[in-house]
Protein backbone atom coordinates (compact mmCIF):
# COMPACT_ATOMS: atom_id res chain seq x y z
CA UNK A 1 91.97 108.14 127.73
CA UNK A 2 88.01 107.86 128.44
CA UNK A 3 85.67 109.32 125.41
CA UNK A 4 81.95 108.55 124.94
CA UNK A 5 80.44 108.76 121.50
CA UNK A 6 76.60 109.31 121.85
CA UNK A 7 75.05 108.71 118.49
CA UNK A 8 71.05 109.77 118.08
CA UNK A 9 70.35 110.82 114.51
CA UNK A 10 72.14 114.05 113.80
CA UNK A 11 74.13 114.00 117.35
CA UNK A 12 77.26 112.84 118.39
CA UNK A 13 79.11 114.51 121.17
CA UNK A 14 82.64 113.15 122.24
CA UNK A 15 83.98 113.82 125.28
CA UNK A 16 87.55 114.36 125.26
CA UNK A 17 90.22 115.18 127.96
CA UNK A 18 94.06 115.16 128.12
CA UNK A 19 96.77 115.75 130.35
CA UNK A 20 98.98 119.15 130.60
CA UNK A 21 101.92 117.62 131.98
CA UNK A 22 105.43 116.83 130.46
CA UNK A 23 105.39 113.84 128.28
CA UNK A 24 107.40 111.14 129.75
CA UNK A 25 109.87 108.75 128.42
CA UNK A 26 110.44 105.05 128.58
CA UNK A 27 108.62 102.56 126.00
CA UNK A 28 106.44 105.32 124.58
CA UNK A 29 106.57 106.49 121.34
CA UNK A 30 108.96 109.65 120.59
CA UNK A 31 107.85 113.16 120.98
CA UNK A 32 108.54 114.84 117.71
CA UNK A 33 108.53 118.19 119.91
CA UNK A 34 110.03 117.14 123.12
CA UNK A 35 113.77 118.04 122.09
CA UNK A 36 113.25 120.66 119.85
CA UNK A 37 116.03 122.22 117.65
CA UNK A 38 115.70 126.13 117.21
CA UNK A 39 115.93 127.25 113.54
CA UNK A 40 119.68 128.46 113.11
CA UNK A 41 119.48 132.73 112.42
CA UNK A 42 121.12 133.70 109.35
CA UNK A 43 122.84 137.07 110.30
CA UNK A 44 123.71 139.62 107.02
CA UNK A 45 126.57 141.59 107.88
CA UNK A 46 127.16 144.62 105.70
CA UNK A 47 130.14 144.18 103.83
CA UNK A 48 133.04 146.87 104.64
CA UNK A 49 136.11 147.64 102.06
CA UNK A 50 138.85 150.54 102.60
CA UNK A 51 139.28 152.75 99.66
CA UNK A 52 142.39 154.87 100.23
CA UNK A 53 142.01 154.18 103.76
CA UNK A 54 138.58 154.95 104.43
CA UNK A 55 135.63 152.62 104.83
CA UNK A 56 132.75 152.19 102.68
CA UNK A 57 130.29 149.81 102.82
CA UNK A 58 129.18 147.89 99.64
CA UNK A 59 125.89 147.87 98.41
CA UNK A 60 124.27 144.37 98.14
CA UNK A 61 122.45 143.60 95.39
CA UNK A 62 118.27 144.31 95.97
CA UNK A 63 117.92 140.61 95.27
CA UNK A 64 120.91 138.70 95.63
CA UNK A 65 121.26 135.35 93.70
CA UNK A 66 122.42 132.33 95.91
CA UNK A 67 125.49 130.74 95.07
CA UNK A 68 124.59 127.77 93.28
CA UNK A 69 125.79 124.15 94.34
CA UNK A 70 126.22 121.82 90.94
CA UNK A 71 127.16 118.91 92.56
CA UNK A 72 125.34 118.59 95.75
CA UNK A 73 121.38 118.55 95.03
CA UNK A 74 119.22 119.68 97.56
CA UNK A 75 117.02 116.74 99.61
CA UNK A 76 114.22 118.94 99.25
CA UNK A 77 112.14 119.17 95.70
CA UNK A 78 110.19 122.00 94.97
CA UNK A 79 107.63 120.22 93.00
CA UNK A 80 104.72 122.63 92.32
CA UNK A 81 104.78 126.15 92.21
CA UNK A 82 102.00 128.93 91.43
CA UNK A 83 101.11 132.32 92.57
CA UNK A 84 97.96 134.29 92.66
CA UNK A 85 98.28 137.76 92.94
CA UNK A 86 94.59 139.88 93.07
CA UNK A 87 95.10 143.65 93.41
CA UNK A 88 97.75 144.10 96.50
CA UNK A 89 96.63 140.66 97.59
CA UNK A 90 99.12 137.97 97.06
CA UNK A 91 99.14 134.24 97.62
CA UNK A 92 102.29 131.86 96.44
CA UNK A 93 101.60 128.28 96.90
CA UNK A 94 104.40 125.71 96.51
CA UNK A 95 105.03 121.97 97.60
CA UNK A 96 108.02 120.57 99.03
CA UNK A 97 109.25 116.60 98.91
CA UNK A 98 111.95 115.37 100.56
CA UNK A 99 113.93 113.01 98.30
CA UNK A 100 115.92 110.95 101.33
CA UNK A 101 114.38 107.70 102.17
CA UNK A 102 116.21 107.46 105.70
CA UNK A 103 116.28 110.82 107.16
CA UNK A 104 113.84 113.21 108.51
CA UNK A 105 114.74 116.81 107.73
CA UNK A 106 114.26 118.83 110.18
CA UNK A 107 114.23 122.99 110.88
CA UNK A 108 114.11 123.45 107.03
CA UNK A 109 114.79 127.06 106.16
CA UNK A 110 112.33 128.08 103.16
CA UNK A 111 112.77 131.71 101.59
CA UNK A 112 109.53 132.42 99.68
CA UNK A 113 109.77 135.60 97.42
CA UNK A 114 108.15 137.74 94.86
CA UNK A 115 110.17 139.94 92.11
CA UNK A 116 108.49 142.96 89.77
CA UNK A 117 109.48 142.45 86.43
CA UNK A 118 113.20 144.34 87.09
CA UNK A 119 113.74 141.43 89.04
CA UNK A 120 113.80 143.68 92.43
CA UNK A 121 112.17 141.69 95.70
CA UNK A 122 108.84 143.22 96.30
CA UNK A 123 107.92 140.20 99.09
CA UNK A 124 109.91 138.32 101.00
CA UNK A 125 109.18 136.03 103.71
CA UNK A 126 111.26 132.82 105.82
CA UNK A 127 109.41 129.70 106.82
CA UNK A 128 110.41 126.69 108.99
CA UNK A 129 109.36 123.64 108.16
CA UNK A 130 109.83 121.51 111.03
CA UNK A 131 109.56 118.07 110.23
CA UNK A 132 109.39 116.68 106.83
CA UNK A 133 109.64 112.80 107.27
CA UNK A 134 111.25 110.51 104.48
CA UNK A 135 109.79 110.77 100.82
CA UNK A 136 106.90 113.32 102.70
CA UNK A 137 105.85 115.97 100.08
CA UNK A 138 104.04 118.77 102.25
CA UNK A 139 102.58 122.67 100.93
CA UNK A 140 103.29 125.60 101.65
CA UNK A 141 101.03 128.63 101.33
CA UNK A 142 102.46 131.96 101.95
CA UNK A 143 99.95 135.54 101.65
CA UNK A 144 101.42 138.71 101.33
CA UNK A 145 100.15 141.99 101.20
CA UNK A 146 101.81 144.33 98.18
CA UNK A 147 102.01 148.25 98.43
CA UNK A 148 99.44 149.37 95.78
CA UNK A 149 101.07 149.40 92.37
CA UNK A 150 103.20 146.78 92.55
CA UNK A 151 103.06 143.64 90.33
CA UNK A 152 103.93 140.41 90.56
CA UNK A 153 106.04 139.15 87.47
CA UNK A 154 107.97 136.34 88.68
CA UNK A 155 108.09 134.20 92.09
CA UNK A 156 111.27 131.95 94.12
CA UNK A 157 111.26 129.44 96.92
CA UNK A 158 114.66 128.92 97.96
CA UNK A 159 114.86 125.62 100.36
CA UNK A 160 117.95 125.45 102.96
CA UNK A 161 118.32 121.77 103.76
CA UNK A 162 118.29 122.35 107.56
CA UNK A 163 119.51 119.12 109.56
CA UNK A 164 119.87 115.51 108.82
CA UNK A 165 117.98 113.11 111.46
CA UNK A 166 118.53 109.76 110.70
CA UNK A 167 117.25 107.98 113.63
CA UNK A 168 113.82 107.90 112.72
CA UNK A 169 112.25 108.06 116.09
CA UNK A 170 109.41 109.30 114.79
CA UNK A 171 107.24 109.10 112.04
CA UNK A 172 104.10 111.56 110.38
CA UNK A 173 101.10 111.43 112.68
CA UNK A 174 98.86 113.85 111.53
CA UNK A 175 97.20 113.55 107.88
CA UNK A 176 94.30 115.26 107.00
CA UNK A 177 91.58 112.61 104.74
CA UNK A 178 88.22 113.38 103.17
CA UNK A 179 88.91 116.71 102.49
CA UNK A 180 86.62 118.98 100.10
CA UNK A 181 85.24 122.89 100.31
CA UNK A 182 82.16 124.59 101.25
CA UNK A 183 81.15 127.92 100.25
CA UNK A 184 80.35 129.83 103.78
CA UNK A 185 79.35 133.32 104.50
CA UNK A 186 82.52 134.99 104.54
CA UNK A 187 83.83 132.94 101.05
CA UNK A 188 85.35 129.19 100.35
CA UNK A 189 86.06 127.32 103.08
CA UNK A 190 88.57 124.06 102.57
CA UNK A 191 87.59 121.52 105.14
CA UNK A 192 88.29 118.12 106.01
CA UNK A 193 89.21 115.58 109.28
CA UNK A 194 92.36 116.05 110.95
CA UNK A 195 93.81 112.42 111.84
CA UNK A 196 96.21 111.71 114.55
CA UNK A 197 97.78 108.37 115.16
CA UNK A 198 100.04 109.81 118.28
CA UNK A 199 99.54 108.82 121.62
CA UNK A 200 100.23 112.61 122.01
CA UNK A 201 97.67 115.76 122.35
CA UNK A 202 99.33 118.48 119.60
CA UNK A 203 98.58 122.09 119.86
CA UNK A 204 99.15 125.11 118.01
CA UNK A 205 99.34 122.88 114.41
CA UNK A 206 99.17 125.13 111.25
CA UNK A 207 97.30 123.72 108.55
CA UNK A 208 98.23 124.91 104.45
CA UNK A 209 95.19 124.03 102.20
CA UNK A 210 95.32 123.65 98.68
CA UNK A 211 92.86 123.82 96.19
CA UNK A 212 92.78 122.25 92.83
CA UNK A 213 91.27 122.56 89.18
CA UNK A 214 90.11 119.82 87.63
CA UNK A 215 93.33 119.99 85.12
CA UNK A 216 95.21 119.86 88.23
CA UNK A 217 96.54 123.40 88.40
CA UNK A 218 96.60 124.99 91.72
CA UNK A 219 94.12 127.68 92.05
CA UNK A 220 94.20 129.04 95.45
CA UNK A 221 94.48 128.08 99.06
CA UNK A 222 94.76 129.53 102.94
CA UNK A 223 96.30 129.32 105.79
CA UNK A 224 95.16 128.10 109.25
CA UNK A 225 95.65 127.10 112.71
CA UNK A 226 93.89 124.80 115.42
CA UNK A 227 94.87 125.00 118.90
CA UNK A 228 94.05 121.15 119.87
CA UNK A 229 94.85 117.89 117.77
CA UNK A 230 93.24 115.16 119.96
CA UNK A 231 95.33 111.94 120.99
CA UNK A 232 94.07 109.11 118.86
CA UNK A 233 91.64 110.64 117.41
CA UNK A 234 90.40 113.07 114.48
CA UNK A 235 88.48 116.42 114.26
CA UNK A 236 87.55 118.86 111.41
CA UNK A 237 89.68 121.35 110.21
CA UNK A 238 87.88 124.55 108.33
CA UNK A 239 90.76 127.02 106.59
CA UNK A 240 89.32 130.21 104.66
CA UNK A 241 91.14 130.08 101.33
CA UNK A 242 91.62 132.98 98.86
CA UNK A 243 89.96 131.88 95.43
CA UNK A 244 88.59 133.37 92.72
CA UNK A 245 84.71 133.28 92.00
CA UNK A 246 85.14 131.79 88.26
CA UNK A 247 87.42 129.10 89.62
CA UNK A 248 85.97 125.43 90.14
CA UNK A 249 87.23 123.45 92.90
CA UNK A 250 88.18 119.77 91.88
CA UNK A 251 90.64 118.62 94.41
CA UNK A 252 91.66 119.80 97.71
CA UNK A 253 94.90 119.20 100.03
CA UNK A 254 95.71 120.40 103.67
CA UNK A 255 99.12 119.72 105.10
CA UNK A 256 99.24 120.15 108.63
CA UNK A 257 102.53 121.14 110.14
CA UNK A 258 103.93 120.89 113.89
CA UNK A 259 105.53 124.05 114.35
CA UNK A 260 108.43 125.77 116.89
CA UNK A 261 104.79 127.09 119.06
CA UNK A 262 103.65 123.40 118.78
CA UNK A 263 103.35 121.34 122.11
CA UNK A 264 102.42 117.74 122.65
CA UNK A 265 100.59 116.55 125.55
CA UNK A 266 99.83 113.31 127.28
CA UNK A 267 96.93 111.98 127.67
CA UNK A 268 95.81 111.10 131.61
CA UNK A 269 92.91 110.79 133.59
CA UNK A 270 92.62 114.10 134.94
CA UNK A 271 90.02 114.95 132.22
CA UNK A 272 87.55 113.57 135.30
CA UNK A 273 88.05 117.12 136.42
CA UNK A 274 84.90 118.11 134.01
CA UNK A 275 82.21 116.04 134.44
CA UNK A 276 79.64 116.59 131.06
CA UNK A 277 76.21 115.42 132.70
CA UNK A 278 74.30 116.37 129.28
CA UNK A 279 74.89 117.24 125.66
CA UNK A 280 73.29 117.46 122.03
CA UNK A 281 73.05 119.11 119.19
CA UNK A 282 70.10 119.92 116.58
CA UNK A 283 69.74 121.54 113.19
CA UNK A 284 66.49 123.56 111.87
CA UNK A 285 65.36 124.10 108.87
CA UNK A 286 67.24 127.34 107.97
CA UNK A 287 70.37 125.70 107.98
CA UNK A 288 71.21 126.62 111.32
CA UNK A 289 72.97 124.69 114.49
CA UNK A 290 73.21 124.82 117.69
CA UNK A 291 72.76 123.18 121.23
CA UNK A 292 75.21 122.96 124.42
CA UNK A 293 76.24 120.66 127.31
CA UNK A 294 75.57 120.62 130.93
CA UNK A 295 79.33 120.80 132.12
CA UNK A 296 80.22 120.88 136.23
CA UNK A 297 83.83 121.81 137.05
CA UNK A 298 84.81 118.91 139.93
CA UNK A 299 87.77 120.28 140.99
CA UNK A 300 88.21 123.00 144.02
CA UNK A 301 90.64 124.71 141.65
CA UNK A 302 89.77 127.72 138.72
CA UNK A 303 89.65 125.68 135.29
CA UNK A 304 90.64 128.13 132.59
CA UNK A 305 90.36 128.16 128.87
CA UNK A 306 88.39 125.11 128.55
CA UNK A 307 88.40 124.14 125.16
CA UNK A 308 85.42 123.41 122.77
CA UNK A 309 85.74 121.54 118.78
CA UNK A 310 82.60 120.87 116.66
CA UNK A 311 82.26 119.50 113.43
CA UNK A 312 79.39 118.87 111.71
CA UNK A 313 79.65 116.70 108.63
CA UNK A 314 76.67 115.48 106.16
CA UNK A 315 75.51 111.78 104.79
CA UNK A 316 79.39 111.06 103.21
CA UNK A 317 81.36 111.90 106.47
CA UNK A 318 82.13 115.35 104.48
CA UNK A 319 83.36 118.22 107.06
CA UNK A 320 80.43 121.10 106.48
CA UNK A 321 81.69 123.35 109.44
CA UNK A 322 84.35 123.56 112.43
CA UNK A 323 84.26 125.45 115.02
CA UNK A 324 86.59 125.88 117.53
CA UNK A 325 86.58 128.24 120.80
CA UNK A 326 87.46 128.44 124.53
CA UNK A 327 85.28 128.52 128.01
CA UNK A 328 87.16 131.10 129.68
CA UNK A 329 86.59 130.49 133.29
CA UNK A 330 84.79 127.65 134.96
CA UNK A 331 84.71 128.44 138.89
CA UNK A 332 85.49 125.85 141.55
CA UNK A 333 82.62 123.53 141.76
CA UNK A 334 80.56 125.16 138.95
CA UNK A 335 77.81 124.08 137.17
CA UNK A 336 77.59 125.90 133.69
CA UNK A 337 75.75 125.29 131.17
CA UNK A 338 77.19 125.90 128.09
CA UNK A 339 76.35 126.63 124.41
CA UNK A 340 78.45 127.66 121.48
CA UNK A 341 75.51 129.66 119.68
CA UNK A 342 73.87 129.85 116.85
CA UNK A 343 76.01 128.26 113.68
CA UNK A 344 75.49 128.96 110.57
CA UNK A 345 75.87 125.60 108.26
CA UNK A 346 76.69 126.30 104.13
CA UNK A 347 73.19 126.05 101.97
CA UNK A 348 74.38 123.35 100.00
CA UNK A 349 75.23 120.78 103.35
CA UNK A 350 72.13 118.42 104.68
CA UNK A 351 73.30 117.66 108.62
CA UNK A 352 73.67 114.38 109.81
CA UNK A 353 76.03 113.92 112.35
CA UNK A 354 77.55 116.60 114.78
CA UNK A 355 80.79 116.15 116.86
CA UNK A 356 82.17 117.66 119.95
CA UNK A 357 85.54 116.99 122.28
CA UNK A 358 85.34 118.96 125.40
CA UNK A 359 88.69 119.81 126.40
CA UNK A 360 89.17 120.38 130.15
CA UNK A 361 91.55 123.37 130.67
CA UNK A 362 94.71 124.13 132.92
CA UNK A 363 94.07 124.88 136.71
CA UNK A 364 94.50 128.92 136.56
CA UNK A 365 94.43 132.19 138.15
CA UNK A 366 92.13 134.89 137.65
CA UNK A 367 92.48 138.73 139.26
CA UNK A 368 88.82 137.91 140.85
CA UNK A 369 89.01 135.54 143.75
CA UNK A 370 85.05 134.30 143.24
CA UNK A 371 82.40 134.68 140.60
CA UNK A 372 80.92 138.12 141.25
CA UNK A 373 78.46 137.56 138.55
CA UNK A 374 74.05 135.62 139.16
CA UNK A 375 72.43 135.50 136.11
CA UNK A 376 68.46 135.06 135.89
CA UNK A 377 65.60 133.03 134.86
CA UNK A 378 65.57 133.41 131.13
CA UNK A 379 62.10 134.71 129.28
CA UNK A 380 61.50 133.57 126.01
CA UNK A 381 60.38 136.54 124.16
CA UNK A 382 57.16 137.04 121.23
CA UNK A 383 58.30 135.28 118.18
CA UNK A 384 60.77 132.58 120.12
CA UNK A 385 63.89 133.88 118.42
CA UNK A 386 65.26 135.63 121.85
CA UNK A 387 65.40 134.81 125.28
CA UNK A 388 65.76 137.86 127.78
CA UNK A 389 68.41 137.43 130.42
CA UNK A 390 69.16 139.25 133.30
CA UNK A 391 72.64 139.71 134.72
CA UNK A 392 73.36 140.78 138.22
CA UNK A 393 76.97 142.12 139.20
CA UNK A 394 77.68 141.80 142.91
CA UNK A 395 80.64 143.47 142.32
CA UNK A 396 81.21 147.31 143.62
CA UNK A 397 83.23 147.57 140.11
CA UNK A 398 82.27 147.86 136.80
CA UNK A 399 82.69 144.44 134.29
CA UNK A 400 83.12 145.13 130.76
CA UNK A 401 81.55 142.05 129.63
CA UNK A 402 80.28 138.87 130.12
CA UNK A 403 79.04 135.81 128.13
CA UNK A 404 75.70 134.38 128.30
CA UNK A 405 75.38 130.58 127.80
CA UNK A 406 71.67 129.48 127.41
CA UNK A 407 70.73 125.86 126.73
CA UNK A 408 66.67 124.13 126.24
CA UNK A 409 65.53 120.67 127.36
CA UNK A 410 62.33 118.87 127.04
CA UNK A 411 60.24 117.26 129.80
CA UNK A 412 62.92 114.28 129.37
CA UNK A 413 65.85 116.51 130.40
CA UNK A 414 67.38 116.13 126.77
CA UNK A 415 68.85 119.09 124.85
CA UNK A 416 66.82 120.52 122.27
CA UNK A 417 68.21 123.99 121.44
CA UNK A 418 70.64 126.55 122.55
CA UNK A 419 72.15 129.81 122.37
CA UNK A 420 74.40 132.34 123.60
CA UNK A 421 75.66 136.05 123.35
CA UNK A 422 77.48 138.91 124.62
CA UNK A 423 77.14 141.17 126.97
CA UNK A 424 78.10 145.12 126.83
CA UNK A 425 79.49 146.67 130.05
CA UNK A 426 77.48 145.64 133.62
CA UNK A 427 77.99 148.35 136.23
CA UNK A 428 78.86 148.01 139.71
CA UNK A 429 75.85 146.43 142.11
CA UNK A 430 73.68 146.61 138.87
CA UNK A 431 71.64 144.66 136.50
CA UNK A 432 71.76 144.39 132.68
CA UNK A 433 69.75 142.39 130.11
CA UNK A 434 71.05 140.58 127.57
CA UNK A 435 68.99 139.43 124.40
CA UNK A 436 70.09 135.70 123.29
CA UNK A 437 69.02 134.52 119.78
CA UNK A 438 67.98 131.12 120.32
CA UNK A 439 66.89 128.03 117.73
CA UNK A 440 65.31 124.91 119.22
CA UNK A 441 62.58 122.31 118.52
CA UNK A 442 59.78 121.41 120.56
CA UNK A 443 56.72 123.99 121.86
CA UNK A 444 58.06 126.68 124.15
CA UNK A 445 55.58 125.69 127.14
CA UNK A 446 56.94 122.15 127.27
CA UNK A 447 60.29 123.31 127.22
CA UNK A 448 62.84 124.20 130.13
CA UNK A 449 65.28 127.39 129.40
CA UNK A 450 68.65 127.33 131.92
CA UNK A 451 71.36 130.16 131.40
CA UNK A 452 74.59 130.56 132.87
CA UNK A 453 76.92 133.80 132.90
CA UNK A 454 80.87 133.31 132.17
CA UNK A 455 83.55 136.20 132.47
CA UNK A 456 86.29 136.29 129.40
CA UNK A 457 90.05 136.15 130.50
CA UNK A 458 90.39 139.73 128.70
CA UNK A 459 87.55 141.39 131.16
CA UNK A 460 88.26 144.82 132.68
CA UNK A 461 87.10 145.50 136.30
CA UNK A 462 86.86 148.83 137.10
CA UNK A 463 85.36 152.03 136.39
């Protein structure tokens, strides 16, 4: 597995690549998701008794208590519980252990529900927790949305046991360290770096973040998911967590869990199918960030759904923001430049260091056999917050959109700047302008501006 880690003051860009192929056996380390065991279904049959010779069916219970077991106890602790409920919204938040010391549970069945104060189920939701290695505690946070009215007086997690593994193949590989919050735009944001110590690529990992008072009561959390968890390696996480304004974060914890949509892939040498000829990042004053890379698709083959992480993280290594996104399309033999936009960092984070893995995607098909789509010179327009694009469709069909990459260089060839937007709706043999908000640093007339057009997987052609 190649990366490159180019440091120069606020920038470092990692190149990263891995391999979609089966993972194979022999003297590497077991897949925790290569045999996977499907959750068992718990079927409720309506219960039918003959009265005088005709059938009725008996009414269960609106929340039926489990039979309890007092001389087996369950491997799995429930050892915190809390709930938040704030108008219709409602979050429970609970953490699991598993007492055994040789035996990974595995497919654990967890019933999470909410009762009104008659004791009659007003939420109900199942989790699986996949994996929950020996003496592991892990969280669980679980939202629900309540029909208006309805209050929350009392809340149960009942844990199934699921199955026994004792062989240990396989131990935790992802752990999530220097973890802390940031208050964004759109609310609190728990962040921190995502570790993995697997020789595999993970995807589709859901992450449960909890947040913390400073008398150690839980006070919130959220729920979130990233679509790539690098090989040997670590990238931030960002989860949007439902907390009250009056609260006062002092601790945060994010479990991440491999789930039943999780895959693990192997890391190869095929990730010379991108080549990244040029990359960095910078940060202006207004607490904004962006840049791009110059990518170039080797291959002869359609690359789709490239993927993209960046985290940028301030003086103690703290995780300020995480992005994530795809590159739709890159065509055979393609030389894109590419740009994530304009990102907005939290007031209270200084930049210093910016990461980014490229991920090369999956050789693909498309409905369009070629790139229909030239894009112009850009013009930087009065002021130097937009650059005016022009888009050309060669196509004798309408595109509904179309994404407009746009990254600056000095006189050195360097990266300076970026930007990018979308596009509405580009008619057949037409032209449309785009307007990309761009930041960068330097003087305009010393500076070169380079665009490049992509089309999204979702695109309609047509009138």
């Amino acid at each position: 597995m190649m990366r490159k880690h180019i440091h120069s003051g606020l920038i470092v860009i990692l190149l990263f690549a891995l391999l979609l192929s089966a993972c194979s056996e022999g003297g590497k380390t077991a897949d925790p998701t290569a045999t996977p065991v499907p959750p068992t279904a718990t079927l409720i049959q309506p219960t039918v008794v003959f009265v005088d010779g005709t059938p009725q069916v008996v009414v269960e219970p609106i929340n039926p208590t489990p039979t309890p077991d007092l001389v087996n106890p369950n491997p799995v602790r429930i050892t915190e519980l809390e709930y938040v409920q704030t108008g219709s919204q409602l979050q429970i938040i609970a953490k699991l252990f598993n007492t055994l010391t040789d035996a990974i549970l595995r497919d654990v069945q967890v019933e999470v529900l909410a009762l009104d104060a008659s004791g009659n189920r007003i939420a109900h939701e199942v989790r699986t927790v996949r994996y929950l290695f020996p003496r592991e505690t892990t969280g669980l946070v679980q939202d629900f949305e309540l029909l208006p009215g309805l209050e929350t007086y009392t809340v149960e997690v009942r844990v199934k046991e699921g199955l026994k593994d004792r062989q240990l193949r396989y131990s935790q590989p992802l752990l999530v360290k220097i973890t802390g919050w940031v208050e964004a735009e759109e609310g609190i944001r728990l962040t921190g770096w995502i570790n993995n110590s697997d020789p595999y690529t993970y995807t589709k990992v859901a992450l449960n973040a909890i947040a913390y008072s400073a008398s150690g009561k839980i006070i919130g959390g959220g729920r979130g998911i990233i679509d790539f968890v690098p090989e040997k390696d670590r990238t931030g996480v960002s989860v949007l967590a439902n907390i009250e304004a009056d609260q006062e974060i002092a601790l945060v914890e994010i479990y991440p869990w491999i789930t039943a949509q999780s895959a693990s892939l192997e890391g190869g040498t095929w990730w010379e199918n991108i080549d990244v000829r040029q990359w960095n990042f910078i940060a202006d004053d207004y607490q904004h960030v962006s840049g791009g890379a110059l990518l170039k698709n080797l291959t002869d083959r359609l690359l789709t759904e490239t993927y993209y992480l960046l985290t940028v993280t301030d003086a103690a290594d703290k995780v300020c923001l995480a992005e994530q996104g795809y590159i739709d399309l890159i065509w055979p033999k393609q030389e894109l430049v590419f740009s994530p936009g304009i990102l907005d960092l939290p007031m209270d984070c200084v930049a210093r260091q910016v990461d980014m893995i490229i991920v090369p995607g999956e050789f693909g098909q498309f409905q369009l056999g070629y790139d229909p789509l030239e894009v112009g010179t850009p013009v930087v327009n009065e002021g130097g917050e937009t650059a005016s694009v022009n888009i050309i469709n060669n196509l004798n069909a309408d595109v509904s959109s179309a994404v407009v990459y746009l990254v600056i260089t000095d006189a050195s060839g360097k990266i300076v700047g970026g930007g990018a937007a979308q596009s509405g709706n580009i008619r057949a043999n037409s032209s449309l302008t785009v307007q990309v908000p761009i930041i960068y640093l330097g003087i305009i007339e010393e500076l070169k501006f380079e665009a490049s057009v992509s089309i999204p997987m979702d695109v309609t052609i047509g009138p």
